[in-house]
C-alpha atoms as a PDB file:
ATOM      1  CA  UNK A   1      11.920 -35.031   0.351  1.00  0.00           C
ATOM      2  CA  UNK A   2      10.602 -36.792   3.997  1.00  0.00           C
ATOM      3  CA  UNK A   3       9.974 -33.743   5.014  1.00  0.00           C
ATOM      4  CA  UNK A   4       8.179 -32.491   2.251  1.00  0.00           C
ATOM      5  CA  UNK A   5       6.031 -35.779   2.471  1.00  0.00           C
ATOM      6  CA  UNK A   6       5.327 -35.239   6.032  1.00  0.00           C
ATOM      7  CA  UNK A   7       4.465 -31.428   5.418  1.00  0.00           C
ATOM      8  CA  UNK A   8       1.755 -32.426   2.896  1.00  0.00           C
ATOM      9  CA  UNK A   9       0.357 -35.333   5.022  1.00  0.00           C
ATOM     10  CA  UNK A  10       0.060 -32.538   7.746  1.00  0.00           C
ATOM     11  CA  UNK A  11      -1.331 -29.676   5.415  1.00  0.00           C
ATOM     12  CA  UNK A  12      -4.265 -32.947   4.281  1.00  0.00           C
ATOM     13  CA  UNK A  13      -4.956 -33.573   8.074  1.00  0.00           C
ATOM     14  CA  UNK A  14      -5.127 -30.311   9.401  1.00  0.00           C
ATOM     15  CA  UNK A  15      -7.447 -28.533   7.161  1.00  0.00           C
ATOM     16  CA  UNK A  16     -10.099 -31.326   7.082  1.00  0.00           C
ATOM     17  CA  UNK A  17     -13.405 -30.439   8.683  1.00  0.00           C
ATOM     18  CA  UNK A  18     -13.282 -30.403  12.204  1.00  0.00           C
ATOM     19  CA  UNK A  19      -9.689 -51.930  25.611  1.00  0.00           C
ATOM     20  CA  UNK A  20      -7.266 -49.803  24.480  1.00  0.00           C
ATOM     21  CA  UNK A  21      -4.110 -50.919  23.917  1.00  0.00           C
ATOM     22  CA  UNK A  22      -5.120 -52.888  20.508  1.00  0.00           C
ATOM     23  CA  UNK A  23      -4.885 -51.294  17.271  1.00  0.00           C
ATOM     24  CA  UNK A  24      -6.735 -52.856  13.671  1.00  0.00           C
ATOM     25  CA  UNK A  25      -4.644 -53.543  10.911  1.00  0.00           C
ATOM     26  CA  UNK A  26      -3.725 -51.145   8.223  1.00  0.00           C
ATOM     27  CA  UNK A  27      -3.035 -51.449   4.191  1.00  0.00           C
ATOM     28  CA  UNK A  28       0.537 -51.353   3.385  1.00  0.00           C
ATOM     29  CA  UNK A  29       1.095 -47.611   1.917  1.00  0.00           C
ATOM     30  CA  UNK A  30       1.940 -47.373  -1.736  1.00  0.00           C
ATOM     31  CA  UNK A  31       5.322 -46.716  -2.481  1.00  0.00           C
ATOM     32  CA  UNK A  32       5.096 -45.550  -5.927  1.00  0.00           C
ATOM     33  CA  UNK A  33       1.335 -43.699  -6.256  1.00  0.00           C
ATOM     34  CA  UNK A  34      -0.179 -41.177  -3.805  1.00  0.00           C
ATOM     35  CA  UNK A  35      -2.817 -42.267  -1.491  1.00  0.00           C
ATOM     36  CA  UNK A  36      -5.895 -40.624  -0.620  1.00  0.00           C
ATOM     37  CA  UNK A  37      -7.739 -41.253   2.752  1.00  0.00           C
ATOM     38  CA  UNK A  38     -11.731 -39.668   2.457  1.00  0.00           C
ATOM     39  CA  UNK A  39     -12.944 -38.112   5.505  1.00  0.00           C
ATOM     40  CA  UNK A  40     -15.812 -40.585   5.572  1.00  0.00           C
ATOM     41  CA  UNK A  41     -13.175 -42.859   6.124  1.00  0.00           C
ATOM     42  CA  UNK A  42     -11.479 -41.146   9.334  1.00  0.00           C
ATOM     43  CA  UNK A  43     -15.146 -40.786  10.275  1.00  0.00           C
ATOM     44  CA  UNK A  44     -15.696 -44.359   9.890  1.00  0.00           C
ATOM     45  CA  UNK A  45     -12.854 -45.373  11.337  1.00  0.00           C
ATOM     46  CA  UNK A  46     -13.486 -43.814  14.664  1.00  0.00           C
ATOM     47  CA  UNK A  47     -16.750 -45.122  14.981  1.00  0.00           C
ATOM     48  CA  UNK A  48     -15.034 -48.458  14.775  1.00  0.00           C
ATOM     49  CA  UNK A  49     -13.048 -47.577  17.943  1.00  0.00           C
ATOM     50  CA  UNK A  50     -16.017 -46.210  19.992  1.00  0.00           C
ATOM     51  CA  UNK A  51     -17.450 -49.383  18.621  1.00  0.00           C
ATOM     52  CA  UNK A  52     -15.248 -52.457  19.676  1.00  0.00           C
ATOM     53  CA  UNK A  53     -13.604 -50.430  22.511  1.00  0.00           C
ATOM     54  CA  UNK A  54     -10.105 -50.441  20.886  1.00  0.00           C
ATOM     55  CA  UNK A  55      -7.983 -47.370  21.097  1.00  0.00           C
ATOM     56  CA  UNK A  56      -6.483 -47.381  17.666  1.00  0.00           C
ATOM     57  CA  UNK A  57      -7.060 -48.122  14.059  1.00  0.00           C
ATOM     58  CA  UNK A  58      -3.989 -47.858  11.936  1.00  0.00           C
ATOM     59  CA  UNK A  59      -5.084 -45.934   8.353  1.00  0.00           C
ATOM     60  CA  UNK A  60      -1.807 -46.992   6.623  1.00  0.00           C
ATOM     61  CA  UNK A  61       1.075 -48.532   7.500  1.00  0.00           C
ATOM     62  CA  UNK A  62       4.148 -47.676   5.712  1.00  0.00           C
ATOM     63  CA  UNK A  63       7.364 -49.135   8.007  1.00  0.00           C
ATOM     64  CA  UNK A  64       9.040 -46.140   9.230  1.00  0.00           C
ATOM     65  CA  UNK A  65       5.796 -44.244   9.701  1.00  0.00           C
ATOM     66  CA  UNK A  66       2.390 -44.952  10.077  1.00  0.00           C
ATOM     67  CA  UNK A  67      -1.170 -42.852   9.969  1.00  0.00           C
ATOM     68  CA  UNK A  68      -3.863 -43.927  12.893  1.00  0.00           C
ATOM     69  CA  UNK A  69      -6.809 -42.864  14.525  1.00  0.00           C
ATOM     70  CA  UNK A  70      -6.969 -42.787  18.077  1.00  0.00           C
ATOM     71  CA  UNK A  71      -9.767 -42.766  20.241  1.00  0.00           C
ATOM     72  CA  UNK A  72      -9.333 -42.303  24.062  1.00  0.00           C
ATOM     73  CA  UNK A  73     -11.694 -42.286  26.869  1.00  0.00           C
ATOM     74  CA  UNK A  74     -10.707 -42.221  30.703  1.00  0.00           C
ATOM     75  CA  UNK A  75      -7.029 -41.752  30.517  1.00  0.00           C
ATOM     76  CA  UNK A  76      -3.989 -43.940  28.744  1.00  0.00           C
ATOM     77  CA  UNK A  77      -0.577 -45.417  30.064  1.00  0.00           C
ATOM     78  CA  UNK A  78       2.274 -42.467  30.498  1.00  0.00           C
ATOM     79  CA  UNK A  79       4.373 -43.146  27.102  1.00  0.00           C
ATOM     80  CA  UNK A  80       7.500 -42.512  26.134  1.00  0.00           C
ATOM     81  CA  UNK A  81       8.695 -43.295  22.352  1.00  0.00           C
ATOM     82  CA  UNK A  82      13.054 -43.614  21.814  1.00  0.00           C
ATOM     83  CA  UNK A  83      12.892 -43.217  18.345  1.00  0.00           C
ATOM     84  CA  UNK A  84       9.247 -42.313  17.440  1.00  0.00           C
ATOM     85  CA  UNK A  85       8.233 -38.754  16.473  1.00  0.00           C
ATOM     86  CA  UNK A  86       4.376 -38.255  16.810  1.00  0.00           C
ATOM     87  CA  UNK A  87       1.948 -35.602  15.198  1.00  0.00           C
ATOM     88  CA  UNK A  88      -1.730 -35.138  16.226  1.00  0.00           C
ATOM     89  CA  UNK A  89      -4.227 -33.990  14.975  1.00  0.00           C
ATOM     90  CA  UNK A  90      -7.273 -33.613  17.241  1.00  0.00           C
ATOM     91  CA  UNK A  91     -10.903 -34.145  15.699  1.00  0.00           C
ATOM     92  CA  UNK A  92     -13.097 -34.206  18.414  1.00  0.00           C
ATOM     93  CA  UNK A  93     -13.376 -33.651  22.081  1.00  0.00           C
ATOM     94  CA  UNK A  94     -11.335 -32.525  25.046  1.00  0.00           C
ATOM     95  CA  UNK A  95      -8.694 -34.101  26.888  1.00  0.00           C
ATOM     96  CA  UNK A  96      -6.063 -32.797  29.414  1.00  0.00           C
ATOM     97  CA  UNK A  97      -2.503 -33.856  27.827  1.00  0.00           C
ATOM     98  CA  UNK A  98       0.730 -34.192  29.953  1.00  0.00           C
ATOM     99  CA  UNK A  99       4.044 -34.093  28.276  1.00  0.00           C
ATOM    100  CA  UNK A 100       7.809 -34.054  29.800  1.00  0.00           C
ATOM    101  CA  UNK A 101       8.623 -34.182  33.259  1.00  0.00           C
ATOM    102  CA  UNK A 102       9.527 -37.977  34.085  1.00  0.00           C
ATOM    103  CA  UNK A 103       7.534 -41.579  33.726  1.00  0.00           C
ATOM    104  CA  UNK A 104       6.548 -42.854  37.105  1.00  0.00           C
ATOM    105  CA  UNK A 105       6.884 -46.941  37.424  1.00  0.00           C
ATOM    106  CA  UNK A 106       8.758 -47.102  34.208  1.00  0.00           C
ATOM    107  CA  UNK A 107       8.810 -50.464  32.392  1.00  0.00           C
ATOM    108  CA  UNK A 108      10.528 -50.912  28.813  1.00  0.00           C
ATOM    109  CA  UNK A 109       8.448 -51.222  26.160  1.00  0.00           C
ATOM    110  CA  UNK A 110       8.863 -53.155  22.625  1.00  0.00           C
ATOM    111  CA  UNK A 111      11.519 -50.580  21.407  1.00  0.00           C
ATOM    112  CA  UNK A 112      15.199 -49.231  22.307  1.00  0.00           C
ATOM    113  CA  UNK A 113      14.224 -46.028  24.420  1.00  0.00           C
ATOM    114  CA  UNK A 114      10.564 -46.979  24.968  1.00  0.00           C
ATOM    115  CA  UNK A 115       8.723 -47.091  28.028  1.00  0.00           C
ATOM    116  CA  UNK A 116       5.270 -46.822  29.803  1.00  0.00           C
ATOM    117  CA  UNK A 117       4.099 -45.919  33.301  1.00  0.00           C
ATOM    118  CA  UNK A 118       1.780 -44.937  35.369  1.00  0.00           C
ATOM    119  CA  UNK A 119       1.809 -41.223  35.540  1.00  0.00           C
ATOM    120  CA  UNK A 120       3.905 -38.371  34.619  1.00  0.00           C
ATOM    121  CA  UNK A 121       5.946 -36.171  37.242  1.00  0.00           C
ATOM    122  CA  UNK A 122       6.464 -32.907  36.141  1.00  0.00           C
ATOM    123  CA  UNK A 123       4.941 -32.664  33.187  1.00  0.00           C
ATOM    124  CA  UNK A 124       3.126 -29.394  31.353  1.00  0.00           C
ATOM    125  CA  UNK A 125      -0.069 -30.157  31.718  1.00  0.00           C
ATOM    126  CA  UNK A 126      -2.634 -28.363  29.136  1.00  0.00           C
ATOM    127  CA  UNK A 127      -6.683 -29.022  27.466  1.00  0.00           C
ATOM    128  CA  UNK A 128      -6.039 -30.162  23.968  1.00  0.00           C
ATOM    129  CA  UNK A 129      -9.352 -29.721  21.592  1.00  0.00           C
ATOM    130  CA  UNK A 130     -10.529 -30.616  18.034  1.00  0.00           C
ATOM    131  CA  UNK A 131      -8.402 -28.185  15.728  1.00  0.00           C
ATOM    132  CA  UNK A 132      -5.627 -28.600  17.906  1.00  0.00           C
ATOM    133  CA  UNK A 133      -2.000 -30.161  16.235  1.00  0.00           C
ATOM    134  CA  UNK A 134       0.370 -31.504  19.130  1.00  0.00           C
ATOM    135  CA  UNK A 135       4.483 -32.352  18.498  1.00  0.00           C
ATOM    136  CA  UNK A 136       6.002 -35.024  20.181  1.00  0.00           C
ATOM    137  CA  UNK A 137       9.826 -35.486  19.549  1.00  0.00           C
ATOM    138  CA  UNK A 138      11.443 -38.699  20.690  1.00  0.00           C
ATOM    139  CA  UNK A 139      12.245 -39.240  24.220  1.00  0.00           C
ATOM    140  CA  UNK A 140       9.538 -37.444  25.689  1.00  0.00           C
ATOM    141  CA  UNK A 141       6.773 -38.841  28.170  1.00  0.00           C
ATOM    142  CA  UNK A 142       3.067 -38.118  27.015  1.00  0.00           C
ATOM    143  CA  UNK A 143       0.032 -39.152  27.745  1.00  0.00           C
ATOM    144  CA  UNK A 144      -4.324 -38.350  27.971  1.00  0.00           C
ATOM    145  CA  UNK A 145      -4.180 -37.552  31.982  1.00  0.00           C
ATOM    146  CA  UNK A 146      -7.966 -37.621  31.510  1.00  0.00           C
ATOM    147  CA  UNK A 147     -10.971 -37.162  29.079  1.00  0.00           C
ATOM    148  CA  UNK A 148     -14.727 -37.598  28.660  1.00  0.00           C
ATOM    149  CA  UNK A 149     -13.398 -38.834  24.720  1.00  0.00           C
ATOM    150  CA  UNK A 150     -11.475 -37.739  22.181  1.00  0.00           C
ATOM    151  CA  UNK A 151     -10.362 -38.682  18.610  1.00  0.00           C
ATOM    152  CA  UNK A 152      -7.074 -37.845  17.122  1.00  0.00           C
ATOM    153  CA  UNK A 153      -5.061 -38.574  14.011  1.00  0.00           C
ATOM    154  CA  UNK A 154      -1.908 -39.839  14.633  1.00  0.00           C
ATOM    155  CA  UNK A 155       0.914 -39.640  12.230  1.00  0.00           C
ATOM    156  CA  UNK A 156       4.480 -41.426  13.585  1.00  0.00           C
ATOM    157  CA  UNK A 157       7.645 -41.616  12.079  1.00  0.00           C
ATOM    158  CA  UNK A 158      10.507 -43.381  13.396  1.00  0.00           C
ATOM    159  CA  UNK A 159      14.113 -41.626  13.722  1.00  0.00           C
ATOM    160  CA  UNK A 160      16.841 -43.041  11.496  1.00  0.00           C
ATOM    161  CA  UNK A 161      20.124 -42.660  12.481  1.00  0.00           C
ATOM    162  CA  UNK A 162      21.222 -40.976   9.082  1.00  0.00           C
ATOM    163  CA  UNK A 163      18.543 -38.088  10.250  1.00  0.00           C
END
């Protein structure tokens, strides 16, 4: 059944039309309805970024996932996520994406496993563009090396241990 919710949110995403560390609050997702977000609502919601310079808006937050918007310009802190799986979904705009390889400087972050850096050594480095959908399992580094701007959807979903 999670995976069949996480399937759908995907199949919603992907076939729509084509200071940064804070992120807005969200709504609380329903637990016993479906929830619809419009377009004109992602659309919105990334002006809000480019707007008031944030990074991230947070769509709907549901505890052991969450749905955001991300907007990046420049580059962002190497990441690395213990227990987070991440899905995105890019909208607009190019950016050059490392992933693997090691986190340079590592300092824990707020969870067990997590930590950010300043770079990643020996990562893959490749251009990610809107239409593009990117996987991130737990435990590897990622980051936006660099980009003029881009806006992606988000979707994370923490690891349980019963999964």
């Amino acid at each position: 059944m999670k995976l069949s919710a996480f399937f759908i949110i995907l199949l919603i995403f992907g076939y729509l039309p084509n200071a940064q560390a804070q992120t807005l609050d969200a709504p609380t997702a329903p637990t016993g309805e479906a929830k619809d977000i419009p377009f004109i609502e992602i659309l919105e919601a990334a002006s809000q970024l480019r707007d008031n310079g944030l990074a991230t808006n947070r769509l709907l937050e549901g505890g052991i996932f969450s749905i955001n918007v991300r907007h990046i310009q420049g580059a962002e802190t190497a990441l690395q996520h213990g227990n987070i799986t991440e899905v995105w979904v890019v909208r607009e705009g190019i950016a050059v994406l490392s992933t693997g390889g090691r986190i340079l400087d590592p300092q824990a972050g707020s969870g067990p496993g997590d930590f950010r850096g300043s770079a990643i050594e020996g990562g893959v480095e490749r251009t990610i563009k809107a239409g593009d959908l990117v996987y991130i399992p737990p435990g590897v580094p990622h980051g936006i090396k660099e980009t003029e701007s881009i806006v992606y959807l988000n979707i994370r979903f923490e690891l349980r241990e019963t999964d």
